[in-house]
PDB file of N, CA and C in Angstrom:
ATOM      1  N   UNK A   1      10.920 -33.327  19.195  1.00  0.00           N
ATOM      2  CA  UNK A   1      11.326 -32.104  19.865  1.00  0.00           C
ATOM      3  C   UNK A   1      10.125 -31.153  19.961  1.00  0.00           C
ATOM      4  N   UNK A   2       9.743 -30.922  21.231  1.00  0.00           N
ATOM      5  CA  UNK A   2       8.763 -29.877  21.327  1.00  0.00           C
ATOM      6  C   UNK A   2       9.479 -28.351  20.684  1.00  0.00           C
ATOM      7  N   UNK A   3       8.469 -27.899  19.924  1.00  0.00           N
ATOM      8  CA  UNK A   3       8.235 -26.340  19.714  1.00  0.00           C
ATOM      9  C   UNK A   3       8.798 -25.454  20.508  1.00  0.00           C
ATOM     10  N   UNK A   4       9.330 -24.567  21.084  1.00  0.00           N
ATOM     11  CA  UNK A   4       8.888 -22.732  21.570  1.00  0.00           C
ATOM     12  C   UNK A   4       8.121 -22.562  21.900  1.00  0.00           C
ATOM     13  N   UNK A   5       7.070 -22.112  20.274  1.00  0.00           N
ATOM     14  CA  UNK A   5       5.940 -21.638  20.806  1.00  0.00           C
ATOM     15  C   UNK A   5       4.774 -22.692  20.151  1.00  0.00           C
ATOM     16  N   UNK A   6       3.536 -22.615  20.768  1.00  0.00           N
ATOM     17  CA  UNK A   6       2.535 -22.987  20.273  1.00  0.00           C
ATOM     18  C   UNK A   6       2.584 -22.628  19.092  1.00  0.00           C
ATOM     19  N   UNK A   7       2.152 -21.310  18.425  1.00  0.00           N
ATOM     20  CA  UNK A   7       1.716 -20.545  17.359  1.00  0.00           C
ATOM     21  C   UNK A   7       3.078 -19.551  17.336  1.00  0.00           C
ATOM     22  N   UNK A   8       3.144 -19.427  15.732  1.00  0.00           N
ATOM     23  CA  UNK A   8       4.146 -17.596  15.662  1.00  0.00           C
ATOM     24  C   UNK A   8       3.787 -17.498  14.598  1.00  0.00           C
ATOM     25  N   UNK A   9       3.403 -15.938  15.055  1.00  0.00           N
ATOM     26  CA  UNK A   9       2.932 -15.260  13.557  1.00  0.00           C
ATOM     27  C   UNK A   9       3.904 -14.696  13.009  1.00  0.00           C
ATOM     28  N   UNK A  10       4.034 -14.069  11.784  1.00  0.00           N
ATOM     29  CA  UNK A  10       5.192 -13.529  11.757  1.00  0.00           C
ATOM     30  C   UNK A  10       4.473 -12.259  10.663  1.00  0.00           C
ATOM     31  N   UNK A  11       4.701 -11.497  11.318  1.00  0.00           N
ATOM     32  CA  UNK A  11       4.042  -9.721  10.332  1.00  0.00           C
ATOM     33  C   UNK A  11       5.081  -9.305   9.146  1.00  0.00           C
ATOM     34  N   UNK A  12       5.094  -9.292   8.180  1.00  0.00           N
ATOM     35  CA  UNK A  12       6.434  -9.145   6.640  1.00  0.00           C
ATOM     36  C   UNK A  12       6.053  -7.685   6.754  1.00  0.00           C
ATOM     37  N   UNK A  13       7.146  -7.159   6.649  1.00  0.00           N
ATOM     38  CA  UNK A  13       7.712  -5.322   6.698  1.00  0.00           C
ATOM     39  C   UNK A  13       8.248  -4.969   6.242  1.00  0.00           C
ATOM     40  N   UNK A  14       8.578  -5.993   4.840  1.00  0.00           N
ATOM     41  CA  UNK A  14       9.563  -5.441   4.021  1.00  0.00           C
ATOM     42  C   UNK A  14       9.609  -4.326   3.396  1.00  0.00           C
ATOM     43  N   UNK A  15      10.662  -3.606   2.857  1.00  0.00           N
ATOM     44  CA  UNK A  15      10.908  -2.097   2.195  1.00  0.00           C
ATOM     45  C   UNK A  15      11.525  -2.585   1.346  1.00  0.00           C
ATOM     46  N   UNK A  16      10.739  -2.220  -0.243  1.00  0.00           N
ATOM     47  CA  UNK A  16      11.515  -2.345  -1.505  1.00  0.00           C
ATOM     48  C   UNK A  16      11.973  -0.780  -1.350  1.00  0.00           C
ATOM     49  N   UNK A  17      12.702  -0.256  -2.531  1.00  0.00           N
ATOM     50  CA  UNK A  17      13.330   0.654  -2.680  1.00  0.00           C
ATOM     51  C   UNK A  17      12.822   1.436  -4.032  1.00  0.00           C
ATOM     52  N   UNK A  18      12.471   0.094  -4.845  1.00  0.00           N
ATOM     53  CA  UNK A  18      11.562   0.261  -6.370  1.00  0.00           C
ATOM     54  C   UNK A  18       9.722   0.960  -6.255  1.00  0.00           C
ATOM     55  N   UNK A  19       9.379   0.938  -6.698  1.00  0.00           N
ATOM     56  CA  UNK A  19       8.062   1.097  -7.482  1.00  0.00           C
ATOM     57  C   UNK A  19       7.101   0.203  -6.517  1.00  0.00           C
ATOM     58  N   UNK A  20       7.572  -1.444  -6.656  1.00  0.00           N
ATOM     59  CA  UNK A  20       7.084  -2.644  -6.886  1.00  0.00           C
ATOM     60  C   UNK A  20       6.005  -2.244  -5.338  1.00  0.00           C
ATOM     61  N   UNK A  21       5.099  -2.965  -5.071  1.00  0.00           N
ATOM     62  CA  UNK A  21       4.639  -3.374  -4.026  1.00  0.00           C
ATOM     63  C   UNK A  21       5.205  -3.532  -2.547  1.00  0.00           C
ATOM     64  N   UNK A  22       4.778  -3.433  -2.194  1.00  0.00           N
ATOM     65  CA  UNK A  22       5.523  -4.270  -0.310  1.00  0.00           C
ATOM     66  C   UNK A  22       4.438  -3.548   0.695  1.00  0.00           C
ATOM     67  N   UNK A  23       4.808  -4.726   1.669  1.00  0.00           N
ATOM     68  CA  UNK A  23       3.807  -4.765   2.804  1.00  0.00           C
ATOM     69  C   UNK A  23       3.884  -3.403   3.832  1.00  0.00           C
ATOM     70  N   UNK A  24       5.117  -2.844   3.604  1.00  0.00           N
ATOM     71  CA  UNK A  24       5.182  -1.824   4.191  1.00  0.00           C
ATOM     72  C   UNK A  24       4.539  -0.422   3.942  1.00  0.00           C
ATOM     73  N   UNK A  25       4.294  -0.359   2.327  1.00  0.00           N
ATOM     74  CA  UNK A  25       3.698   0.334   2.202  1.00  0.00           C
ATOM     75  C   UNK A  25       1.502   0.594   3.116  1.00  0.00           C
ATOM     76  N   UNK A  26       1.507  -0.676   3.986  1.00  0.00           N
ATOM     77  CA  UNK A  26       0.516  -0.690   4.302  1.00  0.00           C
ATOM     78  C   UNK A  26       0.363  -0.469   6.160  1.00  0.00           C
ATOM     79  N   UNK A  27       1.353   0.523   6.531  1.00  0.00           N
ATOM     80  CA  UNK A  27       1.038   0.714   7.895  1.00  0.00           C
ATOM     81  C   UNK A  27       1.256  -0.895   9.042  1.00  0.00           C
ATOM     82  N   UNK A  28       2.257  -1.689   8.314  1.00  0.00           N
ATOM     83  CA  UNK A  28       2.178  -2.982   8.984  1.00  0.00           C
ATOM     84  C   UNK A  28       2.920  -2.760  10.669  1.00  0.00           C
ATOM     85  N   UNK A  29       4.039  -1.372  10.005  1.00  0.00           N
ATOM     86  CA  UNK A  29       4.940  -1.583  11.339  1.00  0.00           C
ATOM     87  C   UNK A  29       3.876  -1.582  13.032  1.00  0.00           C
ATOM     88  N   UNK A  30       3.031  -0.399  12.683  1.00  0.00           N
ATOM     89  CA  UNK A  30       1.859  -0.284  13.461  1.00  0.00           C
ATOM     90  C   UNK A  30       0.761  -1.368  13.635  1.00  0.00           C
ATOM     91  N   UNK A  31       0.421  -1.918  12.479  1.00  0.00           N
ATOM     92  CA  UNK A  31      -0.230  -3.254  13.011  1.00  0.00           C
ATOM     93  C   UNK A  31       0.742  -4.336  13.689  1.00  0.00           C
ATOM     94  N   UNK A  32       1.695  -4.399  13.628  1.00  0.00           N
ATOM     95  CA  UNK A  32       2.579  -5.420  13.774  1.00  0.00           C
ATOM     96  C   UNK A  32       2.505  -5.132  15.434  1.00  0.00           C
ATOM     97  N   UNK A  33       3.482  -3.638  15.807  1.00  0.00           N
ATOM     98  CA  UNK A  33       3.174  -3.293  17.189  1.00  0.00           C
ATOM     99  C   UNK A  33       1.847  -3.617  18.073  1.00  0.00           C
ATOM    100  N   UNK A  34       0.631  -3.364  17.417  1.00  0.00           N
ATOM    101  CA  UNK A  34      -0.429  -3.721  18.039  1.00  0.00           C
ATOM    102  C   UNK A  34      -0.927  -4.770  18.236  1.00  0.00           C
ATOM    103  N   UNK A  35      -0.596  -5.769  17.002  1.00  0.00           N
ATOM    104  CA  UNK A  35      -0.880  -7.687  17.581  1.00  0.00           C
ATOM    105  C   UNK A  35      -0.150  -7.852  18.860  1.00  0.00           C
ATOM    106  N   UNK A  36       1.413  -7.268  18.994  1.00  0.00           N
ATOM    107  CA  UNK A  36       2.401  -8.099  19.950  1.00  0.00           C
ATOM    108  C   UNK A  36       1.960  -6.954  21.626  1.00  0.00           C
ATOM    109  N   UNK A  37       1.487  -5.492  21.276  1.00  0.00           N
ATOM    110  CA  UNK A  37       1.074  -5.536  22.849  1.00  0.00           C
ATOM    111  C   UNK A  37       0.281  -5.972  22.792  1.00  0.00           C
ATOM    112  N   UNK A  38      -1.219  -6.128  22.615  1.00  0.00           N
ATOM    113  CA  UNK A  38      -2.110  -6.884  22.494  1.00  0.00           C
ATOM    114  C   UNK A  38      -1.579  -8.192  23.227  1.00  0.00           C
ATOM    115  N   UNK A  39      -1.266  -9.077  22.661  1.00  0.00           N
ATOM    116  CA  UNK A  39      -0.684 -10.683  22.965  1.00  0.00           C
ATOM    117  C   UNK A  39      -0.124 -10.176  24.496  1.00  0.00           C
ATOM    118  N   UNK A  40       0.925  -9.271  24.684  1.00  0.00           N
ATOM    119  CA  UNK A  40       1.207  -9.068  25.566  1.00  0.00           C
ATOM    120  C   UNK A  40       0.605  -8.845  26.729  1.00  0.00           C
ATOM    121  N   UNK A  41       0.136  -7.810  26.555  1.00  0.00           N
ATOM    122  CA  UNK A  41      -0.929  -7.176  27.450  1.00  0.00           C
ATOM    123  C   UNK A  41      -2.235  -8.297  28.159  1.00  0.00           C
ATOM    124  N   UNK A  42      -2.024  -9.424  27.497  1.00  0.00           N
ATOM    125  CA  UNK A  42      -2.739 -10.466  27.904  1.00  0.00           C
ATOM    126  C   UNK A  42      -2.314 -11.998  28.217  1.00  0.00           C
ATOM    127  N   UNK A  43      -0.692 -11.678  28.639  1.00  0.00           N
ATOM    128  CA  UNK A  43       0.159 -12.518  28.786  1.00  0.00           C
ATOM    129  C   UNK A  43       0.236 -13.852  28.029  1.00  0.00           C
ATOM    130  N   UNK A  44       0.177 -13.997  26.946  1.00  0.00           N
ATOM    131  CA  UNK A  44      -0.227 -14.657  25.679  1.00  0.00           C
ATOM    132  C   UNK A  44       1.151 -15.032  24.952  1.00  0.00           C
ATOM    133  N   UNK A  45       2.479 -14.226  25.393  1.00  0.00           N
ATOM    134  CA  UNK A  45       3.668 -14.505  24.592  1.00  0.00           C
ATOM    135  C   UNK A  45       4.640 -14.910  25.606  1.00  0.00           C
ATOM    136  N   UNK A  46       5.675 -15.850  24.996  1.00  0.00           N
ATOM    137  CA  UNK A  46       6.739 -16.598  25.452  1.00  0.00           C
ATOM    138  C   UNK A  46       6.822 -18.142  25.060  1.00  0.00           C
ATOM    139  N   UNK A  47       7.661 -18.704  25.764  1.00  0.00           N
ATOM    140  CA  UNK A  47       7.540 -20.005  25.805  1.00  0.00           C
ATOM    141  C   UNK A  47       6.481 -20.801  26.045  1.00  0.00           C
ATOM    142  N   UNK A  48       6.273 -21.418  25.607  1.00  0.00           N
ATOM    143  CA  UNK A  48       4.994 -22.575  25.262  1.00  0.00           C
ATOM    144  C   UNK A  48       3.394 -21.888  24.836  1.00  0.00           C
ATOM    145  N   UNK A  49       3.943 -20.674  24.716  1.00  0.00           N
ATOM    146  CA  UNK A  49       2.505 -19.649  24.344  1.00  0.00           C
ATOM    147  C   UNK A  49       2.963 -19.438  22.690  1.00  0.00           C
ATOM    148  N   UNK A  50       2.540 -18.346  22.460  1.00  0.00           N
ATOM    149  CA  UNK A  50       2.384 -17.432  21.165  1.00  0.00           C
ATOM    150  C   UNK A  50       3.484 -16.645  20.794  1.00  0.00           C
ATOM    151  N   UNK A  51       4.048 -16.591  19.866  1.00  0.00           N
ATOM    152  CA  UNK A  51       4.921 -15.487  19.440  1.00  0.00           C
ATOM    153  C   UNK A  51       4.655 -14.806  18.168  1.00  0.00           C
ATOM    154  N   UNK A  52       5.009 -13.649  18.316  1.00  0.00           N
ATOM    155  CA  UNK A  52       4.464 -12.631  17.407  1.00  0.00           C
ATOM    156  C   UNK A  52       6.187 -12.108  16.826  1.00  0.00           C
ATOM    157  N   UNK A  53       5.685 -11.731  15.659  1.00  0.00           N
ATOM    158  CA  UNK A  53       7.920 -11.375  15.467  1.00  0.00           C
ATOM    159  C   UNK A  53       7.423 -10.822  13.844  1.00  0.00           C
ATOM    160  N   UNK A  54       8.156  -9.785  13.737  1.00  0.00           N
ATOM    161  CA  UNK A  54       8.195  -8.716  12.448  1.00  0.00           C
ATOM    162  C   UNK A  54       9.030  -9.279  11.740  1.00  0.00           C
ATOM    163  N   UNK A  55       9.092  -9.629  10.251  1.00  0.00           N
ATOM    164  CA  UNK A  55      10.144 -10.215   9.722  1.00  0.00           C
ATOM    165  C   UNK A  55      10.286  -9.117   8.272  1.00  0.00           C
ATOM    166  N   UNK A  56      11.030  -9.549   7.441  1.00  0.00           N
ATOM    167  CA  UNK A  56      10.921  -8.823   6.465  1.00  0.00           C
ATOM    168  C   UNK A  56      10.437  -9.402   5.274  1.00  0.00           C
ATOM    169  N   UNK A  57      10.846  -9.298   4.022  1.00  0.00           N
ATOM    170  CA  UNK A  57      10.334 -10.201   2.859  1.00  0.00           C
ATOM    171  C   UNK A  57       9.942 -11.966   3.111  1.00  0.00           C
ATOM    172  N   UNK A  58       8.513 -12.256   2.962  1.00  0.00           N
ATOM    173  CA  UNK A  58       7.928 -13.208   3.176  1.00  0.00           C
ATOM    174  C   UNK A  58       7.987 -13.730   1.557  1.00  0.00           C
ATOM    175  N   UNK A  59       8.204 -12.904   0.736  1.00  0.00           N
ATOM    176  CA  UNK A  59       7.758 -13.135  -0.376  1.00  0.00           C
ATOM    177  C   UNK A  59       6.862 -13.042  -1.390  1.00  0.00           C
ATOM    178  N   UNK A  60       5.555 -12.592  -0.838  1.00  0.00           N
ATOM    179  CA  UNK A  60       4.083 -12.123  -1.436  1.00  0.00           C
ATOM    180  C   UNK A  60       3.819 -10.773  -0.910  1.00  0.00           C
ATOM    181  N   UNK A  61       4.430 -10.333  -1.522  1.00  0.00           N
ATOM    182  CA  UNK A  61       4.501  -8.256  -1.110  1.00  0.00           C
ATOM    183  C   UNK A  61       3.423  -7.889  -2.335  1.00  0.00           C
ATOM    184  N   UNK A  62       3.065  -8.395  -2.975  1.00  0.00           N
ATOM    185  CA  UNK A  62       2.021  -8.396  -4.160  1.00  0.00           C
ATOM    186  C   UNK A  62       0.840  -7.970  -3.730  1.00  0.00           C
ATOM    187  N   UNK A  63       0.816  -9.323  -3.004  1.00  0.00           N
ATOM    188  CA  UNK A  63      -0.664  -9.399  -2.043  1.00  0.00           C
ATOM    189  C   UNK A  63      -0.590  -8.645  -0.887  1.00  0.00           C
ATOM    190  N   UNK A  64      -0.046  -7.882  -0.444  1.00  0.00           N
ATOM    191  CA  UNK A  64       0.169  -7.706   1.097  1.00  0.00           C
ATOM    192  C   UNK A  64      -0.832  -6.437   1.257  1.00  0.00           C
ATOM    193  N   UNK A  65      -1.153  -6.382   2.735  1.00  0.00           N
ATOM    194  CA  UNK A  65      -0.152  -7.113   3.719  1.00  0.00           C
ATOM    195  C   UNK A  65      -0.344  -8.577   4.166  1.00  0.00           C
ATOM    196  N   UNK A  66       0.966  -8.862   4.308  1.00  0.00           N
ATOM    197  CA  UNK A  66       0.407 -10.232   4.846  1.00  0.00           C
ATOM    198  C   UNK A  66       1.372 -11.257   5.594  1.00  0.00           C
ATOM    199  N   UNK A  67       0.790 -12.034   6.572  1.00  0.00           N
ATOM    200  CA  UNK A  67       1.177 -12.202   7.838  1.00  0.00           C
ATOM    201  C   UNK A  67       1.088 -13.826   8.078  1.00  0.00           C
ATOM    202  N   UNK A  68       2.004 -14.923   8.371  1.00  0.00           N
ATOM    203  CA  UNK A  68       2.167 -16.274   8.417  1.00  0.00           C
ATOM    204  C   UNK A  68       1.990 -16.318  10.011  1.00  0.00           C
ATOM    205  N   UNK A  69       0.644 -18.327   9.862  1.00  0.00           N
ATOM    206  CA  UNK A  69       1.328 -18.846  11.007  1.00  0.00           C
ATOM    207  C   UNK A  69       1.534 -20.073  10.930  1.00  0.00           C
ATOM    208  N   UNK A  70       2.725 -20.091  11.580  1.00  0.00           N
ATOM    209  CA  UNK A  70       3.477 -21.609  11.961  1.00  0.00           C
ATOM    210  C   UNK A  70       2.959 -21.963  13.126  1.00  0.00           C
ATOM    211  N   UNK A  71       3.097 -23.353  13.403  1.00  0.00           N
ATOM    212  CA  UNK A  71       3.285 -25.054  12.469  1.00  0.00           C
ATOM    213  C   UNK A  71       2.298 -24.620  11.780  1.00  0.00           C
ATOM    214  N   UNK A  72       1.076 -23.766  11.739  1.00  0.00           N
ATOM    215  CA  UNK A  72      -0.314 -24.241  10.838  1.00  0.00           C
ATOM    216  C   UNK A  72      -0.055 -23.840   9.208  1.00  0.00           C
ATOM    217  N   UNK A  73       1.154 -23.197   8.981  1.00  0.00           N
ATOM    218  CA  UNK A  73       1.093 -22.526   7.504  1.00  0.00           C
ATOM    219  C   UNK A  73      -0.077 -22.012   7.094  1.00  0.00           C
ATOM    220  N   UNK A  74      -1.046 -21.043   7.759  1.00  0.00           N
ATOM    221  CA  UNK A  74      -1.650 -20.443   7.458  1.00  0.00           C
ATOM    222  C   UNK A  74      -1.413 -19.188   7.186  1.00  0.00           C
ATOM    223  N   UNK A  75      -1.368 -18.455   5.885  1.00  0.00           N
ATOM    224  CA  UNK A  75      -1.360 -16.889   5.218  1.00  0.00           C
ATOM    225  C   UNK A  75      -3.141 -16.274   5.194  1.00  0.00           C
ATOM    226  N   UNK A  76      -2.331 -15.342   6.151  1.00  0.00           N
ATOM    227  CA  UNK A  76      -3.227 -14.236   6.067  1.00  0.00           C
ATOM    228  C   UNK A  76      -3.042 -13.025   5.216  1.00  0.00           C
ATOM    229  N   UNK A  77      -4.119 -11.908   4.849  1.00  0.00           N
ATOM    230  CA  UNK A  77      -3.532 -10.566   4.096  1.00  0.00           C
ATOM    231  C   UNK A  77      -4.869 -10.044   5.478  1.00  0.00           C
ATOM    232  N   UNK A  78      -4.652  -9.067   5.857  1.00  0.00           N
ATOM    233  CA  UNK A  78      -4.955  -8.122   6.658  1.00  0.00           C
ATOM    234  C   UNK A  78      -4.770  -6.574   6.210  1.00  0.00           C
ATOM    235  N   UNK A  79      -5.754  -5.901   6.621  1.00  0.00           N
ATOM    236  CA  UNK A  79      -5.944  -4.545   6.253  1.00  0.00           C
ATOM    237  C   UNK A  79      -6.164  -3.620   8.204  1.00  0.00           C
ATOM    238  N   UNK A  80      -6.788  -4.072   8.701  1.00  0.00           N
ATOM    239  CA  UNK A  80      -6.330  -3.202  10.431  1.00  0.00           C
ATOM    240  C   UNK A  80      -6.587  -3.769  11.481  1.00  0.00           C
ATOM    241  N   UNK A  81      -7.137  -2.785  12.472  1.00  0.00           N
ATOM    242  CA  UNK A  81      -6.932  -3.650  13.969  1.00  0.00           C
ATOM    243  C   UNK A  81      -7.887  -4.727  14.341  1.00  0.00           C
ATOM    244  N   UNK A  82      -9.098  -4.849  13.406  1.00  0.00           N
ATOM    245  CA  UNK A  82     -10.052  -5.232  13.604  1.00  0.00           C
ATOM    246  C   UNK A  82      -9.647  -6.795  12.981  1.00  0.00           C
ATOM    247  N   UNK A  83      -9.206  -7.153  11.844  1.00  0.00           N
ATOM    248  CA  UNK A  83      -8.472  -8.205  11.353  1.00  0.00           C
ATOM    249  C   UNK A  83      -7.482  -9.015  12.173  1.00  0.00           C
ATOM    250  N   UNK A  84      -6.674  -8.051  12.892  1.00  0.00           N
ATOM    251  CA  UNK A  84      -5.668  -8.287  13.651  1.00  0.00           C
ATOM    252  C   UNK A  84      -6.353  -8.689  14.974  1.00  0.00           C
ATOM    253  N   UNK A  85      -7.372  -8.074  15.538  1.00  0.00           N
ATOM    254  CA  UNK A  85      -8.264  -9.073  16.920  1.00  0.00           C
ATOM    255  C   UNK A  85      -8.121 -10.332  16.295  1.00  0.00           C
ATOM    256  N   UNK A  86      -9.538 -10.694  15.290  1.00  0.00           N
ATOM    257  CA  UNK A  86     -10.137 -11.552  14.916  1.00  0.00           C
ATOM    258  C   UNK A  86      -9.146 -12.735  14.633  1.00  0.00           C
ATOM    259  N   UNK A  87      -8.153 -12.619  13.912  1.00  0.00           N
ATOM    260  CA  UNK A  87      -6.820 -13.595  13.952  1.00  0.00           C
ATOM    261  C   UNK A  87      -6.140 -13.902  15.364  1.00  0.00           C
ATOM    262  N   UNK A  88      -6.071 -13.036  15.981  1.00  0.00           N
ATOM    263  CA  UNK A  88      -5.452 -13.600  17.447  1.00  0.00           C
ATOM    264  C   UNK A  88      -6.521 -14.106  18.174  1.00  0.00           C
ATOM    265  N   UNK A  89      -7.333 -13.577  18.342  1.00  0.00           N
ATOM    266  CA  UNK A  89      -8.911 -14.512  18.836  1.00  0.00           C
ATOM    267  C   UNK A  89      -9.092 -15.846  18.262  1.00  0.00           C
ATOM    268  N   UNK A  90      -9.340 -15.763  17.370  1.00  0.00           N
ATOM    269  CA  UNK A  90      -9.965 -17.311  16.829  1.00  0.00           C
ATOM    270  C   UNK A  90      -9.360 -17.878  16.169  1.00  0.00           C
ATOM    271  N   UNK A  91      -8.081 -17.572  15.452  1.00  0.00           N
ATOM    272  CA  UNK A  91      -6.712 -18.734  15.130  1.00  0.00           C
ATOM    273  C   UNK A  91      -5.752 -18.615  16.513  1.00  0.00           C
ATOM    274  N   UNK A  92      -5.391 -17.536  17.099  1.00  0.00           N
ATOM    275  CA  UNK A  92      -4.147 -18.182  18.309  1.00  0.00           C
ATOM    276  C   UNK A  92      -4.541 -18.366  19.022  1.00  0.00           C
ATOM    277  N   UNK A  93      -5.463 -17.893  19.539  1.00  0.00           N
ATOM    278  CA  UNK A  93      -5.927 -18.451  20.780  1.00  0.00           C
ATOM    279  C   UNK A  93      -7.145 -19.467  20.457  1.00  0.00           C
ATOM    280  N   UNK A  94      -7.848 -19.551  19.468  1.00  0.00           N
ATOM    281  CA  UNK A  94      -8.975 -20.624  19.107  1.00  0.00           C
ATOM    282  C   UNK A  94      -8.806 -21.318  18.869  1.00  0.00           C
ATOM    283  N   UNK A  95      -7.943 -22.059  17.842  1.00  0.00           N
ATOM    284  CA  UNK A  95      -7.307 -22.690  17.134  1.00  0.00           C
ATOM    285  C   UNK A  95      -8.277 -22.510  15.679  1.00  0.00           C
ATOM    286  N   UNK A  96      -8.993 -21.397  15.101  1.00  0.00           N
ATOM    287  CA  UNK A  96      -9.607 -21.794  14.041  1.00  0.00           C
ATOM    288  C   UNK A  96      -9.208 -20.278  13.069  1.00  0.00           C
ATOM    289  N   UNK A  97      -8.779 -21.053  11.821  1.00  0.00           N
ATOM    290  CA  UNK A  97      -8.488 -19.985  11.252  1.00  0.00           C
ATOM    291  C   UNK A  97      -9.442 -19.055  10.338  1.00  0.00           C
ATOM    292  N   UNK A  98      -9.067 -17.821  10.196  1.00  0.00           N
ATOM    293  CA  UNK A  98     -10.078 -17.309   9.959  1.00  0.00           C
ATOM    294  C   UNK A  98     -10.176 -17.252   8.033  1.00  0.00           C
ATOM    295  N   UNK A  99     -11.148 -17.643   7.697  1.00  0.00           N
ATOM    296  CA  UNK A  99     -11.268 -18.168   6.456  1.00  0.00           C
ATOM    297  C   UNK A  99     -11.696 -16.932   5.548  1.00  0.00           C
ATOM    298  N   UNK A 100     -12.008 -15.710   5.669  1.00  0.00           N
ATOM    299  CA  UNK A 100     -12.447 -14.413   5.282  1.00  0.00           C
ATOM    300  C   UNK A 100     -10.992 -13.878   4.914  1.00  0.00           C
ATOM    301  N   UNK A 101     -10.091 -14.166   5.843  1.00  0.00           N
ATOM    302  CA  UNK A 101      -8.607 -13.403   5.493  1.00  0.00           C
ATOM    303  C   UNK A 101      -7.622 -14.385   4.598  1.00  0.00           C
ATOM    304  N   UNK A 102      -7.864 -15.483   4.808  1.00  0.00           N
ATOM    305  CA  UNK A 102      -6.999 -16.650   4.441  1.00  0.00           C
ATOM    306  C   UNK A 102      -6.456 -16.706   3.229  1.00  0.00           C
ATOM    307  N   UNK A 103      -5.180 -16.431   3.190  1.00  0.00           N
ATOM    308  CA  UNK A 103      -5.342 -16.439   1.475  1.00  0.00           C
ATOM    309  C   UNK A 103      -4.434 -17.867   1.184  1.00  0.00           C
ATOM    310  N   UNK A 104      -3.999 -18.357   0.016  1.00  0.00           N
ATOM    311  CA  UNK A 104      -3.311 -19.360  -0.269  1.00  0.00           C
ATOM    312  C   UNK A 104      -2.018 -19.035  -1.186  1.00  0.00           C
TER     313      UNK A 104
END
């Protein structure tokens, strides 16, 4: 069965309520917005392209922020817009991931 999409990233936005960590505390909703016009703005999303999609608890709110892509299971942690090019440049659209952000 073919895929959707080529690539989907998925940006974690979760909101604890506690103390603890989360990705939200890091301005993601705004990075999140800016990967998907971006992608957009360069007709890059839909079917058989790229998808970009805000999710909530990924699970590593520790580390965050931080941002999955499928099929490649590659985790990223990202800090701004400049991170956020460089990942859509040369992992979605390159196919090469970027090994500076990569975490495991």
């Amino acid at each position: 069965m073919k895929s959707f999409y080529t690539k989907h990233i998925f940006f974690c936005n979760n909101i604890r309520k506690s103390n603890k960590p989360c990705c939200s505390q890091h301005n993601v909703k705004a990075l999140y917005r800016y990967a998907k016009d971006i992608c957009r703005d360069k007709l890059m999303t839909g079917e058989g392209k790229i998808g970009i999609s805000e999710s909530r608890c990924l699970g590593r709110c520790e580390i965050g922020p931080v941002a999955v892509v499928y099929p490649d299971n590659i985790w990223y942690k990202y800090i701004d817009k400049d991170d956020i090019d460089e990942i859509i440049n040369n992992h979605l659209i390159g196919g090469q991931p970027v090994k500076r952000l990569k975490i495991d």
